[in-house]
Each structure stands twice: as C-alpha cells, then as structure tokens.
C-alpha atoms as a PDB file:
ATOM      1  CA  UNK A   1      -4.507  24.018  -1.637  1.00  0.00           C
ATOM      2  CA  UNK A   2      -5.512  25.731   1.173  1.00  0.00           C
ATOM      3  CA  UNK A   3      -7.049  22.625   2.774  1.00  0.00           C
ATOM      4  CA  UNK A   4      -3.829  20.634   2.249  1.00  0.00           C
ATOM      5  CA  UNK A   5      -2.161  23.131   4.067  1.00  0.00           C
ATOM      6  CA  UNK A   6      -4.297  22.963   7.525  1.00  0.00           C
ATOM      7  CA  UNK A   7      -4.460  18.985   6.906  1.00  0.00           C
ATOM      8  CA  UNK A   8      -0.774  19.484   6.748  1.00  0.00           C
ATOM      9  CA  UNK A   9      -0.949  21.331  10.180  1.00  0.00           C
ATOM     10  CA  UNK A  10      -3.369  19.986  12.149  1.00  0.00           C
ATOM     11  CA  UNK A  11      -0.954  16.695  11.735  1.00  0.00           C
ATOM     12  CA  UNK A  12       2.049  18.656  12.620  1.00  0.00           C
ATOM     13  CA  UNK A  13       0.112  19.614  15.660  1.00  0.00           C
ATOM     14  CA  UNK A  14      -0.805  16.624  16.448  1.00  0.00           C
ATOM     15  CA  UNK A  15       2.534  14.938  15.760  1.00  0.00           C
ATOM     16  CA  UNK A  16       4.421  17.900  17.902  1.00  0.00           C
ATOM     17  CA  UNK A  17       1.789  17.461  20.691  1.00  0.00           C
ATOM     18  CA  UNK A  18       3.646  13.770  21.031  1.00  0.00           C
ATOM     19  CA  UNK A  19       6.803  14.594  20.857  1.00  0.00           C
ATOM     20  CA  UNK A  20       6.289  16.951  23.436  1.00  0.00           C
ATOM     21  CA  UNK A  21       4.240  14.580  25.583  1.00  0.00           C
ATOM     22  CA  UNK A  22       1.333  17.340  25.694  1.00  0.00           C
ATOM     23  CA  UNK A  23      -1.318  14.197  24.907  1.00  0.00           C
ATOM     24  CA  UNK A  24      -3.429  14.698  28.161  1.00  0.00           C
ATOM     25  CA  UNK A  25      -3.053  18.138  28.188  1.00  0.00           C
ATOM     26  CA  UNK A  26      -4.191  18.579  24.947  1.00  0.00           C
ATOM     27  CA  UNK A  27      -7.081  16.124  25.203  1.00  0.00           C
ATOM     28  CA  UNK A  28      -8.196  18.071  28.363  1.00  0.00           C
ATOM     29  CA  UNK A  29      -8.373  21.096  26.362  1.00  0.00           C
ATOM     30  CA  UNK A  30      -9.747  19.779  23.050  1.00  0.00           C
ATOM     31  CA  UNK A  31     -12.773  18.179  25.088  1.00  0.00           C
ATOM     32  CA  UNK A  32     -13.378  21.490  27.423  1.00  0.00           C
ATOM     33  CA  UNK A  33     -13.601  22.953  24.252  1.00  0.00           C
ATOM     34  CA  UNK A  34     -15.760  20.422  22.328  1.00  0.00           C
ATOM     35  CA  UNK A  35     -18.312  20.529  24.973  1.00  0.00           C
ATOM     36  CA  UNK A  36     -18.374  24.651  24.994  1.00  0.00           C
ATOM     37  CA  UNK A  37     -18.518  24.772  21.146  1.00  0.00           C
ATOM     38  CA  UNK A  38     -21.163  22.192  20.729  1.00  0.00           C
ATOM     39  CA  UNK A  39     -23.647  24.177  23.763  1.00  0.00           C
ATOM     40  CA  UNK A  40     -22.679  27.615  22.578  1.00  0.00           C
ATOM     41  CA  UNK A  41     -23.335  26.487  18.896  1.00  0.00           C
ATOM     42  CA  UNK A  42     -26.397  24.822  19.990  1.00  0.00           C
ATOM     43  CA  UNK A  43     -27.808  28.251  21.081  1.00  0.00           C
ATOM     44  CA  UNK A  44     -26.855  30.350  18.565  1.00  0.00           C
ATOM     45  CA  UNK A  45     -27.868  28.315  15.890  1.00  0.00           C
ATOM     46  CA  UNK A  46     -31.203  26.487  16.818  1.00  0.00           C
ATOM     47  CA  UNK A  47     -32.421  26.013  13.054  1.00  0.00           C
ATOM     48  CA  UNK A  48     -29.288  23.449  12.080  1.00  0.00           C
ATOM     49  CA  UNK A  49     -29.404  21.611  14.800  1.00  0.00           C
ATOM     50  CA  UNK A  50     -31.228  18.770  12.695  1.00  0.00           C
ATOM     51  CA  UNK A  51     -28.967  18.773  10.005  1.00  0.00           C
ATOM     52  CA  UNK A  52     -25.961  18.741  12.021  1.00  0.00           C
ATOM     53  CA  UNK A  53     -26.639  16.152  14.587  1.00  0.00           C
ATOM     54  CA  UNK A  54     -27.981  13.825  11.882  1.00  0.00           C
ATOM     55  CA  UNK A  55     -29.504  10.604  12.921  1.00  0.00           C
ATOM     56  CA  UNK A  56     -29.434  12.181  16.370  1.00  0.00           C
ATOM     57  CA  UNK A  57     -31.282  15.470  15.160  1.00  0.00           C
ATOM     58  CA  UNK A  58     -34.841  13.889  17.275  1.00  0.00           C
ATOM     59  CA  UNK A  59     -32.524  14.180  20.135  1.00  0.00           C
ATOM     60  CA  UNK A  60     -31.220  17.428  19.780  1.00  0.00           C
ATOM     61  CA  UNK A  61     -34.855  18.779  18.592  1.00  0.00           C
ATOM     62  CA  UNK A  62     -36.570  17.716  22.042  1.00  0.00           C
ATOM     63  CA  UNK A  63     -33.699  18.636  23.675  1.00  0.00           C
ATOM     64  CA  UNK A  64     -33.531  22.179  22.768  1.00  0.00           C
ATOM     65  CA  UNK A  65     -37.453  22.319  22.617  1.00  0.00           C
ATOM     66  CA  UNK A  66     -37.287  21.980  26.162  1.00  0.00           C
ATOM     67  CA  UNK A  67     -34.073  23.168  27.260  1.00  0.00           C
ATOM     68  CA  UNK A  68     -36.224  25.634  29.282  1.00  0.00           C
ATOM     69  CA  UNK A  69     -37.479  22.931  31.401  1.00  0.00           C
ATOM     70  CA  UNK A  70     -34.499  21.055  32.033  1.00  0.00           C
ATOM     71  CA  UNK A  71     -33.123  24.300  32.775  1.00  0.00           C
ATOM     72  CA  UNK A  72     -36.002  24.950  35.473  1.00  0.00           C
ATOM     73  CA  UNK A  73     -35.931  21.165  36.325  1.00  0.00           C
ATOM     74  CA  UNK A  74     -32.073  21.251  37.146  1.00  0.00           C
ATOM     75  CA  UNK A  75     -31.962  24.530  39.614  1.00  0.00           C
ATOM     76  CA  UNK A  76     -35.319  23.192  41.399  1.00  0.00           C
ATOM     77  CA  UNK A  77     -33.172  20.314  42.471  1.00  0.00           C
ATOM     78  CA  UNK A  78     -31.242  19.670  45.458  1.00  0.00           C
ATOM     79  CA  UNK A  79     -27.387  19.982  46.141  1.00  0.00           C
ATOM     80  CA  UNK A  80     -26.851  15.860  45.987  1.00  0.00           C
ATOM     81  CA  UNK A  81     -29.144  15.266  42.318  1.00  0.00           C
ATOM     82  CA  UNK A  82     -26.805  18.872  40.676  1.00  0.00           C
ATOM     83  CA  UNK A  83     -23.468  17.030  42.077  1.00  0.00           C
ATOM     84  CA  UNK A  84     -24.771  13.567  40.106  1.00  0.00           C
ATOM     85  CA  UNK A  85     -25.354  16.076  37.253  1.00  0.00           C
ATOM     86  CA  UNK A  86     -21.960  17.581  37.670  1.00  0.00           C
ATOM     87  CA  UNK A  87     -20.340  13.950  38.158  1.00  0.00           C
ATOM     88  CA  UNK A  88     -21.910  12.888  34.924  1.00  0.00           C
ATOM     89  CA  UNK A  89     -20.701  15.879  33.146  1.00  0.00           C
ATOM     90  CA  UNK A  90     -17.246  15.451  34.728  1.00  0.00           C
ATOM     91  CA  UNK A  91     -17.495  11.593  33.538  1.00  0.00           C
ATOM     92  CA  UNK A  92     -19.054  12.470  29.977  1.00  0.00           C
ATOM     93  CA  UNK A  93     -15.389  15.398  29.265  1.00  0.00           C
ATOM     94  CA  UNK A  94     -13.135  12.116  30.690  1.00  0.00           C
ATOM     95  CA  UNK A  95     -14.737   9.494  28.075  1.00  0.00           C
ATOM     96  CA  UNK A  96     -14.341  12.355  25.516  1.00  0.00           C
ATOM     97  CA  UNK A  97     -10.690  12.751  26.336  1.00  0.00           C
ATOM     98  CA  UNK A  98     -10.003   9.523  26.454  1.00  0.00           C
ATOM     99  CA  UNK A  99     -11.187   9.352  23.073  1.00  0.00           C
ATOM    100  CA  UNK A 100      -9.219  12.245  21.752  1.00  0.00           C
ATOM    101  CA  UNK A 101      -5.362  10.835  23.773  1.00  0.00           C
ATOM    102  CA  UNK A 102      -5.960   7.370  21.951  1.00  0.00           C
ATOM    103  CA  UNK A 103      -6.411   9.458  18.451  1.00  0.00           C
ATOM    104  CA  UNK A 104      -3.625  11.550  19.131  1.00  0.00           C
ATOM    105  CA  UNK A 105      -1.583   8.932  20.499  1.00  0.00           C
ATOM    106  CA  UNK A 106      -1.754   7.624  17.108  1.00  0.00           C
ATOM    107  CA  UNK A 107       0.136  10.643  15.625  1.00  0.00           C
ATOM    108  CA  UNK A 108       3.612   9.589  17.718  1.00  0.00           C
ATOM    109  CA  UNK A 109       5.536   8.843  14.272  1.00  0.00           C
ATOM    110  CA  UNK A 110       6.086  11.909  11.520  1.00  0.00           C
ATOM    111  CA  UNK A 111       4.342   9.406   8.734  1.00  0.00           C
ATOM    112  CA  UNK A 112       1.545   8.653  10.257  1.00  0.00           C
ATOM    113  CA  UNK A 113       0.334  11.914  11.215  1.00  0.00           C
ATOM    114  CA  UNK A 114       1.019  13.166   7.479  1.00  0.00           C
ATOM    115  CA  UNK A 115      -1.130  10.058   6.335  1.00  0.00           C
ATOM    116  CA  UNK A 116      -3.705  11.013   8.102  1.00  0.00           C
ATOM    117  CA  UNK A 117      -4.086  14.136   7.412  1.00  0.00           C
ATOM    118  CA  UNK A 118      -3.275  14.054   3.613  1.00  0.00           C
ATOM    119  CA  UNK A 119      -6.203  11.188   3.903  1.00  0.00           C
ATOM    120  CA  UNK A 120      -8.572  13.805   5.859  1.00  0.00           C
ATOM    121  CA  UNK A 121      -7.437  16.842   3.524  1.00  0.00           C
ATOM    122  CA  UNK A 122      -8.273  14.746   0.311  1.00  0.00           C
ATOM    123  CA  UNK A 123     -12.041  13.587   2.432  1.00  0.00           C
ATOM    124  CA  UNK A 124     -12.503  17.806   2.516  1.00  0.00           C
ATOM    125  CA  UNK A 125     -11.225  18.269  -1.356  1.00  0.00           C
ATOM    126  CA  UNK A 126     -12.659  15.626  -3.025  1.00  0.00           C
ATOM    127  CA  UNK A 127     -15.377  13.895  -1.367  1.00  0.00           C
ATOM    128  CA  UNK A 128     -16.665  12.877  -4.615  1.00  0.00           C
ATOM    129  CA  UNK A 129     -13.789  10.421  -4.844  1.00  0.00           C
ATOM    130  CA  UNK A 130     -14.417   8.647  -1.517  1.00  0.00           C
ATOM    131  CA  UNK A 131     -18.251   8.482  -2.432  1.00  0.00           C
ATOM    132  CA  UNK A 132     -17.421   6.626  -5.553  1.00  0.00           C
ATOM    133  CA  UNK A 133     -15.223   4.475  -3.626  1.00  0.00           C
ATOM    134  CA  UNK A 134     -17.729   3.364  -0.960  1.00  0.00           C
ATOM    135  CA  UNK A 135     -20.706   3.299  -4.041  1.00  0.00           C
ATOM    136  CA  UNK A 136     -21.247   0.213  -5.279  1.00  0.00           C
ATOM    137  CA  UNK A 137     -21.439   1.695  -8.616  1.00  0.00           C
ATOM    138  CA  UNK A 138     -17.602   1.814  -8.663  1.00  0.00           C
ATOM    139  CA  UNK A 139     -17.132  -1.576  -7.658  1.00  0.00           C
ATOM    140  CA  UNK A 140     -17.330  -4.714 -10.360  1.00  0.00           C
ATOM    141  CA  UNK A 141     -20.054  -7.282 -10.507  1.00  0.00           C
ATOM    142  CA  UNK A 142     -18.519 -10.244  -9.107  1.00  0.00           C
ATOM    143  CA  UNK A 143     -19.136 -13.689 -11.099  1.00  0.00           C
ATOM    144  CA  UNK A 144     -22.129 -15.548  -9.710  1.00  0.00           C
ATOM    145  CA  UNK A 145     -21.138 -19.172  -8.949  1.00  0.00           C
ATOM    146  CA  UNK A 146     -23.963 -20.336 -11.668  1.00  0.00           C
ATOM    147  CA  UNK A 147     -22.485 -18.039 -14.569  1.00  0.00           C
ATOM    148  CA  UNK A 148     -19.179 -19.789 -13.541  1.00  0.00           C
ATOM    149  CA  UNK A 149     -20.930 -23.104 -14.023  1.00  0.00           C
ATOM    150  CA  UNK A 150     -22.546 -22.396 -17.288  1.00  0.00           C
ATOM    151  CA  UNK A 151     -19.118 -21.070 -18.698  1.00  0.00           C
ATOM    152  CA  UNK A 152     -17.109 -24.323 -17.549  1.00  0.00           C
ATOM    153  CA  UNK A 153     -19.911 -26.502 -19.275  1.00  0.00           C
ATOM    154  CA  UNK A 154     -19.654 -24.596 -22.696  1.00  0.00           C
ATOM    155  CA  UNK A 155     -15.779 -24.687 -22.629  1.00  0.00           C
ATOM    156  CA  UNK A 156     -16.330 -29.183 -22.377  1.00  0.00           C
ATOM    157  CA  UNK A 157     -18.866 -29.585 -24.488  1.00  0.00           C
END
C-alpha cells in the first residue's frame, strides 16, 4: 500500500510541477541532483557498483579502479583541457534535463500522471506480473503455417 501511495505522489508531483509551469526548474534540479547522488553513491558504496550499473558495471569498475588517476590526471591539466571538462559536464546535466522536461512534460493532464504512476507502483509491487508478461512462457504458441495446412487437408479429405 505504501508503494501505491508514493506512486500516487510522485505523479501528483509531477502533474503539479505542470500546472505550475516548474518543468525546467524542476529538471534543473532533478539532474543536479542525479549527478550528486550517482558520484556520492559511487564512493560510498564501491562494492555495488557492478550490480547497479549492470551491463555498464566494466565501466564503472575501471572507472572507480582508477578514479585516483583521473583524479591526478585532471588537476595536472591546464586551465583550457578543465574548462572542456567543465563544458562537457555542463553539456552531459543539459542532455539529462532535457530528458527529465520531456518525461515530465508528459504528466500535463491529471490521467496521465495517475497512469503512470499506478503502472510504475504495480512494476515495484508485483514485478512478478510484468515478468510473466514479457516471458514467453505466458504467451500462446502461435499455429505454424504447416499445422494449418495439415488441419485444412484432414477437414477435405
């Protein structure tokens, strides 16, 4: 129940954030935030960072295997390369917010936004049920085109 409930408000949010026309604002924030978390977590939590970045858990293993040198690499440099870095950084936050107005953008009417989060409560409370739908397990054979065939012949015989 508890899960329906912050579903239930995380859509409200996002539905109020439209009506109030708080999108970019909002987006700013979420991706500030997003990029914080995912560092912060990053450091204080070293032995998941396999499991959590998934396919991209190589990635995140060198990365944080030699996040001393990049650290070292990055201060060595001069003013122009640590503006490029800062320019990327800047350019990586904009893609991310761009990303996070055109969800929330999605949330301008009241129905929506409950869809969508009764749809993303149910993925937290029953992920069993949205396995079995994706499995093919819960899907039925379809009819070959040659066991069609071999019915229609013994129906004329």
């Amino acid at each position: 129940m508890a899960t329906l409930l912050a579903g239930g408000a995380v859509a409200a949010l996002a539905y109020y954030v439209n009506v109030q026309n708080l999108v970019d604002e909002f987006a700013t924030v979420a991706a500030a935030a997003t990029f914080f978390s995912i560092g912060f977590w990053a450091r204080k939590r070293p032995d998941q960072l396999r499991a959590r970045l998934g396919v991209f858990g190589r990635i995140g293993d060198a990365a944080r295997e030699s996040q001393g040198e990049i650290n070292a690499w990055v201060h060595a440099q001069s003013l122009r390369v640590g503006l490029l870095l800062g320019l990327g950084y800047g350019i990586a936050i904009v893609l991310l917010k761009a990303a996070i107005v055109s969800v929330v953008a999605a949330f301008s009417s009241v129905w929506i936004a409950v869809a969508v989060g009764a749809a993303v409560a149910s993925l937290v409370t029953a992920p069993e049920l949205w396995k079995a739908a994706r499995s093919r397990a819960a899907l039925p054979e379809a009819p070959s085109i040659d066991s069609a065939r071999t019915d229609a012949e013994e129906v004329r015989w």
